[in-house]
Protein backbone atom coordinates (compact mmCIF):
# COMPACT_ATOMS: atom_id res chain seq x y z
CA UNK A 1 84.44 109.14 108.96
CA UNK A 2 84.66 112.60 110.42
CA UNK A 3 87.93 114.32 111.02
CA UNK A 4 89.17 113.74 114.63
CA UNK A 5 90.12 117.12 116.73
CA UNK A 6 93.30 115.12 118.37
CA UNK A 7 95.28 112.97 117.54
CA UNK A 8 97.21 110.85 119.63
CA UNK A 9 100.50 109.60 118.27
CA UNK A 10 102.18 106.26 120.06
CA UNK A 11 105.49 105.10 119.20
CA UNK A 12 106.30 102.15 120.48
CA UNK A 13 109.71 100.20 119.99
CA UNK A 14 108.56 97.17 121.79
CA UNK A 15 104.92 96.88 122.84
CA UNK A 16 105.62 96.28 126.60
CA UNK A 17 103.44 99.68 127.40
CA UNK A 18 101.17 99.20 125.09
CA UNK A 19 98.42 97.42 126.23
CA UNK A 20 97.91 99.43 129.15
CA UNK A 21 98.10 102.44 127.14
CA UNK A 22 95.44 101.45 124.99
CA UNK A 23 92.91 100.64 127.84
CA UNK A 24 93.36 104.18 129.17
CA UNK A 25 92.65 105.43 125.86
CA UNK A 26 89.21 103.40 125.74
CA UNK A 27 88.58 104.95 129.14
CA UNK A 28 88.35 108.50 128.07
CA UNK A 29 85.10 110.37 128.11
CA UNK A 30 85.68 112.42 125.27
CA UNK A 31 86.67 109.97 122.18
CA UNK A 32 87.69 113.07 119.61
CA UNK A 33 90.79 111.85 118.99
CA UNK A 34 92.50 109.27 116.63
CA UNK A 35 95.29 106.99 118.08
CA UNK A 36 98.30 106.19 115.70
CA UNK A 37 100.79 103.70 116.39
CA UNK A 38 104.15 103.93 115.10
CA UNK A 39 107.22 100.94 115.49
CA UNK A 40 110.51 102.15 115.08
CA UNK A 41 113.09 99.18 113.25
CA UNK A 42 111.28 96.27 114.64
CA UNK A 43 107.68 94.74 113.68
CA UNK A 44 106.47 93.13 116.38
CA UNK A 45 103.36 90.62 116.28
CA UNK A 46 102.10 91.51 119.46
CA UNK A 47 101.65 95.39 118.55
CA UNK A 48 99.67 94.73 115.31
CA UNK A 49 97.41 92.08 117.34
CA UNK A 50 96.97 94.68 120.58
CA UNK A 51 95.91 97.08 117.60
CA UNK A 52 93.40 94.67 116.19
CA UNK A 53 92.23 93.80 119.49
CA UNK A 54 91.74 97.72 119.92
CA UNK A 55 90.13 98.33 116.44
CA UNK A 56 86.66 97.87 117.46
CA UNK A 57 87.02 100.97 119.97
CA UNK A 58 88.97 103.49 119.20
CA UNK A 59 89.72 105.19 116.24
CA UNK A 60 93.42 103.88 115.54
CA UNK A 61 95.78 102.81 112.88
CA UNK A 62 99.28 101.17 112.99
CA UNK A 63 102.17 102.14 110.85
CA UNK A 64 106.00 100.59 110.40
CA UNK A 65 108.88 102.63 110.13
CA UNK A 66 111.53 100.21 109.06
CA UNK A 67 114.62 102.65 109.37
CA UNK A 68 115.66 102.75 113.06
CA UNK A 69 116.31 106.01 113.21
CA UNK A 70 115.91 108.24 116.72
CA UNK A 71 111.98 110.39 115.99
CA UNK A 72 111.52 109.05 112.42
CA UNK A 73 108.80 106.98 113.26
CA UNK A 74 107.23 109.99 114.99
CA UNK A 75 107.82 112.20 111.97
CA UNK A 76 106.71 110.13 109.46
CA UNK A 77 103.51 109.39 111.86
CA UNK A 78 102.69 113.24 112.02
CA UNK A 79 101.94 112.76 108.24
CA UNK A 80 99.42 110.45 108.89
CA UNK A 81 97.34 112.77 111.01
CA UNK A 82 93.92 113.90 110.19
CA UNK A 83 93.97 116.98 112.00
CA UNK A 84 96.20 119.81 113.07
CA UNK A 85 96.74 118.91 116.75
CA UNK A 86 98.98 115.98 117.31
């Protein structure tokens, strides 16, 4: 897979946004980009299956952060970025 020029970092406590977040993703004209989703101290259900729904177009991945700490998820999720720009 080639490297992605953006990517788009999510995180998400509760998935209540989500969704609709997702859609306007797969809306975009110019798909360059990778989405990561990050949950901060709680592992919800309905985030990993809105990411599997998602899977088949965009370029995402999900990841868990199980200490709830304030910007850890997003700090551990800039490690998972392919490219500079996040």
């Amino acid at each position: 897979m080639a490297v992605k020029y953006l990517s788009i970092v999510i995180p998400t406590y509760r998935q209540r946004y989500l969704e609709d977040t997702l859609k306007s993703l797969e809306r975009q004209n110019n798909r360059n980009f990778e989405v990561i989703v990050v949950e901060n101290g709680y592992c919800s259900e309905a985030t990993q299956k809105a990411v599997q729904e998602h899977r088949g177009n965009l370029d995402i991945s999900w990841y868990f952060e199980p200490l709830h700490f304030r910007f850890a998820h997003f700090l551990t999720s800039l490690g998972k970025c392919s490219k500079l720009w996040a």
